[in-house]
C-alpha atoms as a PDB file:
ATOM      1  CA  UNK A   1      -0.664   6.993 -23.941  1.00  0.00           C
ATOM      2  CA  UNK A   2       0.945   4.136 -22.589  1.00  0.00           C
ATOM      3  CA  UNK A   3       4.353   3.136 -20.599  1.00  0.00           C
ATOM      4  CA  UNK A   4       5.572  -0.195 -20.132  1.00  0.00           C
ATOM      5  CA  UNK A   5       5.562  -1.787 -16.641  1.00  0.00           C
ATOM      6  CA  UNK A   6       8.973  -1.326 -14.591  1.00  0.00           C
ATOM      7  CA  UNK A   7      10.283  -3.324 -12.056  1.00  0.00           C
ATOM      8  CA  UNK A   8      10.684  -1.097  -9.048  1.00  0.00           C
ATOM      9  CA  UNK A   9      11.408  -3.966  -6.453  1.00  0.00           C
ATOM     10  CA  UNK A  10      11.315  -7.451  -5.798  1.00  0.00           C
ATOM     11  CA  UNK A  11      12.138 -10.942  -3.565  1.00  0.00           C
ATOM     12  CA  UNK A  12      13.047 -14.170  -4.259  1.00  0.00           C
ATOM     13  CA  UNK A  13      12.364 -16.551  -1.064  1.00  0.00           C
ATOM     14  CA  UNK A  14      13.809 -20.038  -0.891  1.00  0.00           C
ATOM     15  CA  UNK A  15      11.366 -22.204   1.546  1.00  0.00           C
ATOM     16  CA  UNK A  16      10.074 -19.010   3.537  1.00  0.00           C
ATOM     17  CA  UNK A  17      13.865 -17.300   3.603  1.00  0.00           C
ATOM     18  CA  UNK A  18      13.661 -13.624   2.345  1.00  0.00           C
ATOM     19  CA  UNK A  19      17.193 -12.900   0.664  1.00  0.00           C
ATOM     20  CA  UNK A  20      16.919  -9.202   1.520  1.00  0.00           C
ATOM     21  CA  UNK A  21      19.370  -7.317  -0.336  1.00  0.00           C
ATOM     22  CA  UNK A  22      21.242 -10.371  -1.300  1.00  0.00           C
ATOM     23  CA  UNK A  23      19.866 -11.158  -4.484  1.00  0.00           C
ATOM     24  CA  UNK A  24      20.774  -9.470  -7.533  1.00  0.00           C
ATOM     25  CA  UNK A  25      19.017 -10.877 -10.563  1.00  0.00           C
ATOM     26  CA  UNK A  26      15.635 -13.380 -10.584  1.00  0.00           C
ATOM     27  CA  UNK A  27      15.804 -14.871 -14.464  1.00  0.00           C
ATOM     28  CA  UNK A  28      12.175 -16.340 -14.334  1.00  0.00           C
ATOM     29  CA  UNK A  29      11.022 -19.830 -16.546  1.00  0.00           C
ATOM     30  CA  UNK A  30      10.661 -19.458 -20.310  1.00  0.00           C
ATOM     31  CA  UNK A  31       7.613 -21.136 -21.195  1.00  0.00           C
ATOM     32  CA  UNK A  32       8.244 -23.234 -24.024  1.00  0.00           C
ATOM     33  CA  UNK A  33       6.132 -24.875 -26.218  1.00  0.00           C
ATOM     34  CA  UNK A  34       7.889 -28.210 -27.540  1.00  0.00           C
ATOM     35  CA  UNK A  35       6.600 -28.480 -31.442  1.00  0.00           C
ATOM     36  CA  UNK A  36       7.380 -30.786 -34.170  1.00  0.00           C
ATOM     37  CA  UNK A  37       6.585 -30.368 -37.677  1.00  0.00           C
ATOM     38  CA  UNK A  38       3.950 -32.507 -39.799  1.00  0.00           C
ATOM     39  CA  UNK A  39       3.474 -32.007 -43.394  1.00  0.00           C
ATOM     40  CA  UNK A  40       0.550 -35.265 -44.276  1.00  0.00           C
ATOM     41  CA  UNK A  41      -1.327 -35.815 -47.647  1.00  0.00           C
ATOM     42  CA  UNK A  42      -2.953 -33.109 -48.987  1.00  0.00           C
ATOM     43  CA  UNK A  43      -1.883 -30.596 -46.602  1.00  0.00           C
ATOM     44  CA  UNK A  44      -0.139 -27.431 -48.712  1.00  0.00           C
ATOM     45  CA  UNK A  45       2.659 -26.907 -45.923  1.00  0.00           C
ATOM     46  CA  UNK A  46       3.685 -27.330 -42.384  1.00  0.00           C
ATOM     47  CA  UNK A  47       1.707 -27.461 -39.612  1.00  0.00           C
ATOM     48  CA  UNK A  48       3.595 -27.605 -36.058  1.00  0.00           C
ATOM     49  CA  UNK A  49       2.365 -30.166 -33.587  1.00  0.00           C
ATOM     50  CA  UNK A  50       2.191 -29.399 -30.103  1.00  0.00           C
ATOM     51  CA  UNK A  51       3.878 -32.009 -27.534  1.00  0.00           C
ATOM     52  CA  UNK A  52       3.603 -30.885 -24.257  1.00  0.00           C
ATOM     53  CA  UNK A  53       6.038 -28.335 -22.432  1.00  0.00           C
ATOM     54  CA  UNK A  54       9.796 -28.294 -23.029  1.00  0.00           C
ATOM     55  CA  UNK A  55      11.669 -28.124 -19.655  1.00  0.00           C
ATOM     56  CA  UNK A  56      11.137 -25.281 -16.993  1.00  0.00           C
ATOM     57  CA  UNK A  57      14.404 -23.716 -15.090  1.00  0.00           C
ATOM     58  CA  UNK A  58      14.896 -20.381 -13.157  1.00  0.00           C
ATOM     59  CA  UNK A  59      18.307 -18.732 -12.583  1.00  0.00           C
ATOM     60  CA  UNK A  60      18.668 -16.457  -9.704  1.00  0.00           C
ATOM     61  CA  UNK A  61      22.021 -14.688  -9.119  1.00  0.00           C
ATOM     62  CA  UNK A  62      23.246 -13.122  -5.671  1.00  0.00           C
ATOM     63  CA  UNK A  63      26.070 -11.161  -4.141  1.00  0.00           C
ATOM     64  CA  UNK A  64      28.223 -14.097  -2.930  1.00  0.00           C
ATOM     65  CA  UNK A  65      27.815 -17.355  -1.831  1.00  0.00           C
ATOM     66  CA  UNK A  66      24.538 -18.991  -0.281  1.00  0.00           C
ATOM     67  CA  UNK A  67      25.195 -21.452   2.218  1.00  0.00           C
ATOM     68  CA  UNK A  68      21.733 -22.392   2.860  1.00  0.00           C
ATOM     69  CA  UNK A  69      21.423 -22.724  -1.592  1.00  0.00           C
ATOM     70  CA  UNK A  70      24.391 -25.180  -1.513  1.00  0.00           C
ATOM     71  CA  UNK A  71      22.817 -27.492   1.591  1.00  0.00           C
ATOM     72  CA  UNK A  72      19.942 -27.812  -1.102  1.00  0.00           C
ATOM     73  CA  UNK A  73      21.928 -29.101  -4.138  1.00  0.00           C
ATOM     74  CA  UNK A  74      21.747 -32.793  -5.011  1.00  0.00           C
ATOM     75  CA  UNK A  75      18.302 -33.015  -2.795  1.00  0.00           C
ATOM     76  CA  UNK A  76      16.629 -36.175  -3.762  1.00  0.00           C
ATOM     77  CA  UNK A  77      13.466 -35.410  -4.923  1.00  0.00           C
ATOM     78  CA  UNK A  78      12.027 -34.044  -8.031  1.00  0.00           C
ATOM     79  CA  UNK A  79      10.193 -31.134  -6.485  1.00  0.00           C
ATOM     80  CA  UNK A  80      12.456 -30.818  -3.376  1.00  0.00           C
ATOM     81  CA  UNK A  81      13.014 -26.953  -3.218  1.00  0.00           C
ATOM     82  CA  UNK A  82      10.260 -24.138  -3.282  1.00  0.00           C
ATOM     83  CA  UNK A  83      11.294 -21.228  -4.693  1.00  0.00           C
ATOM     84  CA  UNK A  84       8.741 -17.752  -5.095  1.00  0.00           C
ATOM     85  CA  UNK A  85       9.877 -14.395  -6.922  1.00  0.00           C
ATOM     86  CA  UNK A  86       7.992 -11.446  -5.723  1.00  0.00           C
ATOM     87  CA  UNK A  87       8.000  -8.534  -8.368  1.00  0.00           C
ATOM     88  CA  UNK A  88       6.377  -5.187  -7.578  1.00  0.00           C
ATOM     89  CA  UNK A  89       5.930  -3.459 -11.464  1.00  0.00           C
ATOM     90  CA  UNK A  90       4.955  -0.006 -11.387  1.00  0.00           C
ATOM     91  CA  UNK A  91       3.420   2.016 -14.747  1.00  0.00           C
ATOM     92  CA  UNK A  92       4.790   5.084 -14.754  1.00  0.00           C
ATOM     93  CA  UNK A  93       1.885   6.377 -17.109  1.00  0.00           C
ATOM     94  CA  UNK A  94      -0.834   5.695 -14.188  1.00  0.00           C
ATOM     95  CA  UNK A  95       1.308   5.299 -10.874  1.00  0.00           C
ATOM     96  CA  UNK A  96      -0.509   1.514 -10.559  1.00  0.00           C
ATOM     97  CA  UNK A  97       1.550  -1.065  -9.336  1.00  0.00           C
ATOM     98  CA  UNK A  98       1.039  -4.693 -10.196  1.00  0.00           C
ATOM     99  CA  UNK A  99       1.883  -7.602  -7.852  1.00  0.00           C
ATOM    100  CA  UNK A 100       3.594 -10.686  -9.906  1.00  0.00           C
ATOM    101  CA  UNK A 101       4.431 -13.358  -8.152  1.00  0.00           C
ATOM    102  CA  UNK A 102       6.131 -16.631  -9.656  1.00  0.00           C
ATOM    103  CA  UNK A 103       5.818 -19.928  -7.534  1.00  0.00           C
ATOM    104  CA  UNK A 104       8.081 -22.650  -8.826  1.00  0.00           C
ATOM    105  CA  UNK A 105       9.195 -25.911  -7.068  1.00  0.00           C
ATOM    106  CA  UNK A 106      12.031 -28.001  -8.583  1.00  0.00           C
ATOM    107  CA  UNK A 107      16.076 -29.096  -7.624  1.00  0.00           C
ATOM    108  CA  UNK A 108      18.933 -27.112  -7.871  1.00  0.00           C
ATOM    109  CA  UNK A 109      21.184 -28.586 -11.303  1.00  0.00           C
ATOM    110  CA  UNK A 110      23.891 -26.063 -11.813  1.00  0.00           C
ATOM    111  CA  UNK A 111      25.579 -24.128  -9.222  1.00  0.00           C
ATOM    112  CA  UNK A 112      28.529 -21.385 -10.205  1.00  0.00           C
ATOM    113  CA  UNK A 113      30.540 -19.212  -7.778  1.00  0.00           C
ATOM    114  CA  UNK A 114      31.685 -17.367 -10.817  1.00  0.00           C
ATOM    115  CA  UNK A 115      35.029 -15.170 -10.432  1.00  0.00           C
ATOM    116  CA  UNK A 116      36.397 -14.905  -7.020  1.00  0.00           C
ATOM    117  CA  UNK A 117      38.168 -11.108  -6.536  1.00  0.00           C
ATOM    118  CA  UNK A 118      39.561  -9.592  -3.378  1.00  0.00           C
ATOM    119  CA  UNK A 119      38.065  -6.370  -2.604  1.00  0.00           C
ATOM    120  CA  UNK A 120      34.860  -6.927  -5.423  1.00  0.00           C
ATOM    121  CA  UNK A 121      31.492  -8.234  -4.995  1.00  0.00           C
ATOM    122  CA  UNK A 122      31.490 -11.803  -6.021  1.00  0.00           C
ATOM    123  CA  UNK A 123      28.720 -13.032  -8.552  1.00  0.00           C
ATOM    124  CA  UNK A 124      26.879 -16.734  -7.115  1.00  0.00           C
ATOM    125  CA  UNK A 125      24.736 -17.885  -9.328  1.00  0.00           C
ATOM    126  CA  UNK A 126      21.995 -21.337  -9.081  1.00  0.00           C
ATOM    127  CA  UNK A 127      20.055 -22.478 -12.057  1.00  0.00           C
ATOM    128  CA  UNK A 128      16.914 -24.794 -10.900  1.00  0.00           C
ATOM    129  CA  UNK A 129      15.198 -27.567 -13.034  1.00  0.00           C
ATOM    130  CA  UNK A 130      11.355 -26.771 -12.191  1.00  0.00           C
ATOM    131  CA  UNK A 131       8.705 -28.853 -12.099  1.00  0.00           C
ATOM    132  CA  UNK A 132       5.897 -26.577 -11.053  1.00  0.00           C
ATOM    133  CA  UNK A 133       5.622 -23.077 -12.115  1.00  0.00           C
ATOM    134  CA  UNK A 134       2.479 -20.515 -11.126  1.00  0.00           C
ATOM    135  CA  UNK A 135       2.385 -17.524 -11.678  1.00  0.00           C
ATOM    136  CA  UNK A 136      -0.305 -14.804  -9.845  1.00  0.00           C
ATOM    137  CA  UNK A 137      -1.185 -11.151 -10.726  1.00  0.00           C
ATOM    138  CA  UNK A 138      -2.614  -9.313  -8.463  1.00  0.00           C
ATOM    139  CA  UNK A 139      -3.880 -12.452  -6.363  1.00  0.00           C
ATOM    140  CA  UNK A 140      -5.249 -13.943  -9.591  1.00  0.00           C
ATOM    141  CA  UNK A 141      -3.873 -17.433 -10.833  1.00  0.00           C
ATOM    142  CA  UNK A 142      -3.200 -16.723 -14.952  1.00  0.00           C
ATOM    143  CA  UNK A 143      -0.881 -19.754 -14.908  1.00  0.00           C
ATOM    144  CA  UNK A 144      -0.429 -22.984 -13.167  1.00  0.00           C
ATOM    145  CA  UNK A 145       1.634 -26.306 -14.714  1.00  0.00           C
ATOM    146  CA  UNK A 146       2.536 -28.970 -12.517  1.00  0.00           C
ATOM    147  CA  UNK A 147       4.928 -31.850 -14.986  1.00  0.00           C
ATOM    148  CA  UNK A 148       3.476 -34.520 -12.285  1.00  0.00           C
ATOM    149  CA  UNK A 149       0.343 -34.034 -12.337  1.00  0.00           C
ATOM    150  CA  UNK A 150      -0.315 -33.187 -15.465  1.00  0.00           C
ATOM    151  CA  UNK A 151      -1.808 -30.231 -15.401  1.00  0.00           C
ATOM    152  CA  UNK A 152      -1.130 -26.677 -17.389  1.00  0.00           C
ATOM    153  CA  UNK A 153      -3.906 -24.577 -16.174  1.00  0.00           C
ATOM    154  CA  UNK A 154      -4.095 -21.271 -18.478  1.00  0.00           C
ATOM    155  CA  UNK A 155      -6.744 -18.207 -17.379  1.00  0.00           C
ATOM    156  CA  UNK A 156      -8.613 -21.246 -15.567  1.00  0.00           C
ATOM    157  CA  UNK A 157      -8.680 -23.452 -18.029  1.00  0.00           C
ATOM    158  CA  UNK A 158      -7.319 -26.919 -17.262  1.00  0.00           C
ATOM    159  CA  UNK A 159      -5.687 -27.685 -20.845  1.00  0.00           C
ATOM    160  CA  UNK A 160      -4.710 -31.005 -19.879  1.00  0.00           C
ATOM    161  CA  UNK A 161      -8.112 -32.223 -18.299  1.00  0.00           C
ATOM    162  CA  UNK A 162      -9.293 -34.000 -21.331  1.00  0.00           C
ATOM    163  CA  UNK A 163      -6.274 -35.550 -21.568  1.00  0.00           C
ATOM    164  CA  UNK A 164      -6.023 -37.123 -18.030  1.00  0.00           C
ATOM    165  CA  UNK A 165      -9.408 -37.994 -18.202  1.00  0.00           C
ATOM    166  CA  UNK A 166      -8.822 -40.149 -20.798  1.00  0.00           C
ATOM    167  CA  UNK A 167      -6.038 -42.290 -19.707  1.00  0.00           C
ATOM    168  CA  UNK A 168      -7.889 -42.337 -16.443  1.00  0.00           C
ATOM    169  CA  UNK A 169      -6.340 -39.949 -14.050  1.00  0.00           C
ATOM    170  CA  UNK A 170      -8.702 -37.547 -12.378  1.00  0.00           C
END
């Protein structure tokens, strides 16, 4: 018998800040794979192509509004704010919890205060474009991909290494 791993607690820091009962919901990168279609001579259908990674974002919602969140928004770098999620998952079948972490670094593109009502918890909500993303558990790296770099790293295997190498970049 089996039972899904639940998410009994987690954190989201921003540069080192715990938000400690101030955020609600983490939703973590979709990893994407961007595909295009090729049908050549003498192939009986379609075969998708793989090009690379579509774009990475995170959305993170809290109780009201962030100050320290909105000092971050149009920073001018690429990779300008580091963001971790820290997820403790817990299988109710065994009792053994599983640390999953997700390390991302990107800018801040969309921020929403959402409705504003007197007497309510508000809803303030950031959505990051990411340009790193890694993601450990248990202490063990299963994914790294920095866009920069170029590197996608995948159960230790550099996918991209063959690639760099040949256009020279080590």
């Amino acid at each position: 018998m089996g039972m899904a791993r639940t998410l009994k607690d987690m954190m989201l820091f921003n540069e080192g800040l715990a938000y400690i009962g101030e955020c609600k919901t983490v939703t973590l990168p979709t990893l994407t794979r961007k595909t295009e279609e090729w049908r050549g001579g003498g192939m009986g259908g379609v075969a998708e192509m793989d090009m690379g990674l579509e774009a990475l974002e995170m959305t993170s919602t809290f109780g009201g509004p962030m100050r320290d969140i909105l000092r971050q928004f149009g920073v001018t770098t690429v990779n300008g704010v580091y963001l971790r999620f820290a997820g403790a998952y817990q299988d109710d079948d065994t009792g053994a919890v599983d640390s999953v972490e997700v390390i991302v670094r990107g800018r801040h593109k969309e921020i929403e205060f959402g409705d504003q009502e007197v007497g309510e918890a508000g809803e303030f909500s950031v959505t990051s474009g990411l340009v790193y993303y890694k993601l450990v558990w248990n202490g063990r790296t299963e994914i790294e991909i920095d866009v920069l770099a170029g590197i996608e790293i995948v159960d230790g295997v550099d996918r991209r290494a063959a690639i760099r190498n040949a256009i020279g970049i080590f």
